[in-house]
Protein backbone atom coordinates (compact mmCIF):
# COMPACT_ATOMS: atom_id res chain seq x y z
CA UNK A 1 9.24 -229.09 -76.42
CA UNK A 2 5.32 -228.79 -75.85
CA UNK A 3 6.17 -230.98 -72.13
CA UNK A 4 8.43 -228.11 -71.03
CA UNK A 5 5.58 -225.49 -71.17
CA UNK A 6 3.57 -227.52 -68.67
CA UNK A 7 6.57 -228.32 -66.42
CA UNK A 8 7.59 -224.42 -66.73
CA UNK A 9 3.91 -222.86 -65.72
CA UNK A 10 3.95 -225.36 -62.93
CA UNK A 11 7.14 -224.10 -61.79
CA UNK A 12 6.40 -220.19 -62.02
CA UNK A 13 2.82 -220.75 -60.49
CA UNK A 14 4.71 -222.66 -57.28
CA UNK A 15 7.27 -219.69 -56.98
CA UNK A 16 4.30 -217.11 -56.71
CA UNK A 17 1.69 -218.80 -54.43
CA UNK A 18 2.01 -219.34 -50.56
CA UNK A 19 4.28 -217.99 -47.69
CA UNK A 20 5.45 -214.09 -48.43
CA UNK A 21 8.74 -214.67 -46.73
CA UNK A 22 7.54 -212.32 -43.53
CA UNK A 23 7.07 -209.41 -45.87
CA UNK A 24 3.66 -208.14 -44.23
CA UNK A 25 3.44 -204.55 -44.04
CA UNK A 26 4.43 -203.25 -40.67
CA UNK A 27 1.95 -202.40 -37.73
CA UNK A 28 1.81 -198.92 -37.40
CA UNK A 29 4.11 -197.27 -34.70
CA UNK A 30 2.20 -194.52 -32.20
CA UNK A 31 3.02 -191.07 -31.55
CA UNK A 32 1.27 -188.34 -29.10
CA UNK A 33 1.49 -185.88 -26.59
CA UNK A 34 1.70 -186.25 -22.71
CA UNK A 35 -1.88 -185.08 -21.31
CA UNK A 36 0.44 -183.44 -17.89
CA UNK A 37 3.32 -181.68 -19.68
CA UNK A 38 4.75 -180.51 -22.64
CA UNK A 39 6.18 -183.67 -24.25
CA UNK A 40 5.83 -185.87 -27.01
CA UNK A 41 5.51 -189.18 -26.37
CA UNK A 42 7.31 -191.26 -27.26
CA UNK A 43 10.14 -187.91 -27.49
CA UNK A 44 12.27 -190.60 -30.12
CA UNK A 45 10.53 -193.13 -32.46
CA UNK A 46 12.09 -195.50 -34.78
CA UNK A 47 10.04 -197.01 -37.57
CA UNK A 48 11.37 -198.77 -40.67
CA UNK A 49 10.56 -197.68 -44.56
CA UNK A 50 7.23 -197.54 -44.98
CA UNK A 51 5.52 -198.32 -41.22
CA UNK A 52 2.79 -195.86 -40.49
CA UNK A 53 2.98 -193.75 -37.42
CA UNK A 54 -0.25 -192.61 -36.17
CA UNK A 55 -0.24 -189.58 -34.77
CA UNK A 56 -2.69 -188.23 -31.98
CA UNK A 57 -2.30 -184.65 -30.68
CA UNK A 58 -3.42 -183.26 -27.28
CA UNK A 59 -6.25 -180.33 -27.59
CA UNK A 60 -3.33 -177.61 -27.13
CA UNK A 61 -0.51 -179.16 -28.88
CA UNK A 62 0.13 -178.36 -32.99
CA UNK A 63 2.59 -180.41 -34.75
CA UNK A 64 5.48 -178.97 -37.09
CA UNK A 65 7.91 -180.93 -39.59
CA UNK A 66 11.25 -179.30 -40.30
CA UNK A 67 11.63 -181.32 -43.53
CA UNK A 68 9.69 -178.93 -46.10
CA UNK A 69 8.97 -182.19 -48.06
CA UNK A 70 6.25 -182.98 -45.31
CA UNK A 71 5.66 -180.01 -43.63
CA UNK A 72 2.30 -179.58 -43.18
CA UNK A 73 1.19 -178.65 -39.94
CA UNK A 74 -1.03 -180.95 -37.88
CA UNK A 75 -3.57 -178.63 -35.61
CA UNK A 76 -4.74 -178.37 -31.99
CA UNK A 77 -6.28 -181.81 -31.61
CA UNK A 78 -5.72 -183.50 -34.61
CA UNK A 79 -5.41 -187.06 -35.88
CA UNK A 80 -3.55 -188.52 -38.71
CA UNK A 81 -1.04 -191.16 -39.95
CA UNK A 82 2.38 -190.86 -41.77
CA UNK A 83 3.98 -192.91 -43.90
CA UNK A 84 7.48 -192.45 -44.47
CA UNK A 85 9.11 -193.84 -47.52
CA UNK A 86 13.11 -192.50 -47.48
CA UNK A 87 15.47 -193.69 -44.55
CA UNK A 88 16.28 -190.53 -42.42
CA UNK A 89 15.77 -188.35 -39.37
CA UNK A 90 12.68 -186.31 -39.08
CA UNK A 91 12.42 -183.82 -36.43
CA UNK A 92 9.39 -181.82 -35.49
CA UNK A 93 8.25 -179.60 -33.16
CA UNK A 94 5.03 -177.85 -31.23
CA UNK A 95 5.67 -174.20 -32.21
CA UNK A 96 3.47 -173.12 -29.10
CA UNK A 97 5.92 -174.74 -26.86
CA UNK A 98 9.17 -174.64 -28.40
CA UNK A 99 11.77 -172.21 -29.08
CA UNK A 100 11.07 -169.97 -31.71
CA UNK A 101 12.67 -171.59 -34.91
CA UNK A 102 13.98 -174.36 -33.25
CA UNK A 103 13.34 -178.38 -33.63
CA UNK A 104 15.85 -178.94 -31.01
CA UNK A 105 15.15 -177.27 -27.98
CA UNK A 106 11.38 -177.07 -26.45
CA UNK A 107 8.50 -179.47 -27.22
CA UNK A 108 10.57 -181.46 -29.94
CA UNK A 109 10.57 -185.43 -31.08
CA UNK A 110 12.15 -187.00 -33.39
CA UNK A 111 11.07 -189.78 -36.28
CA UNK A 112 13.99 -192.43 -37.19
CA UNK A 113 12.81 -194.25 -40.13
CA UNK A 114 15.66 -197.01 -41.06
């Protein structure tokens, strides 16, 4: 019984070292505005669980989320990345150029995370 401990670390150590299996994280996806219209570019992104999405704004372009779970609001200008963690659709919006209470009609985009 005192071989089998040797054989049995050898064994665990071997299943934990080398290749990953292609489980890297993912590169981050890009989002931003168009610097000659009102547009987000791109207007639909799809990302999987977990891929960043760096977001860059245009000096007169604010960013809104419908979902209250990440609805703070990016500013005029602003930087920043999101992570998203649950599968779903996340629209959002530039209040300044979008109809009044709407995330589908205006300056709208939408986040696909799968």
């Amino acid at each position: 019984s005192y071989l089998l401990v040797p054989a049995l670390m050898v064994a665990l150590v071997g299943a934990c070292g080398g290749d990953d299996g292609g489980n890297d994280p993912p590169a981050a996806a890009s989002l931003g505005t168009s610097p000659t219209a009102n547009l987000f570019v791109p207007p639909t992104l799809t990302v999987r669980v977990g891929q960043p999405v760096n977001i860059t704004l245009g000096p007169t372009h604010n960013l809104d989320f419908e979902n209250a779970a990440i609805a703070d609001l990016m500013t005029f200008g602003a930087t920043g990345t999101r992570t998203f963690q649950t599968p779903g659709t996340y629209r959002y919006r530039c209040p300044e150029h979008g109809v009044a209470g709407s995330y589908t009609e205006g300056m709208v985009g939408t986040i696909v995370v799968q």
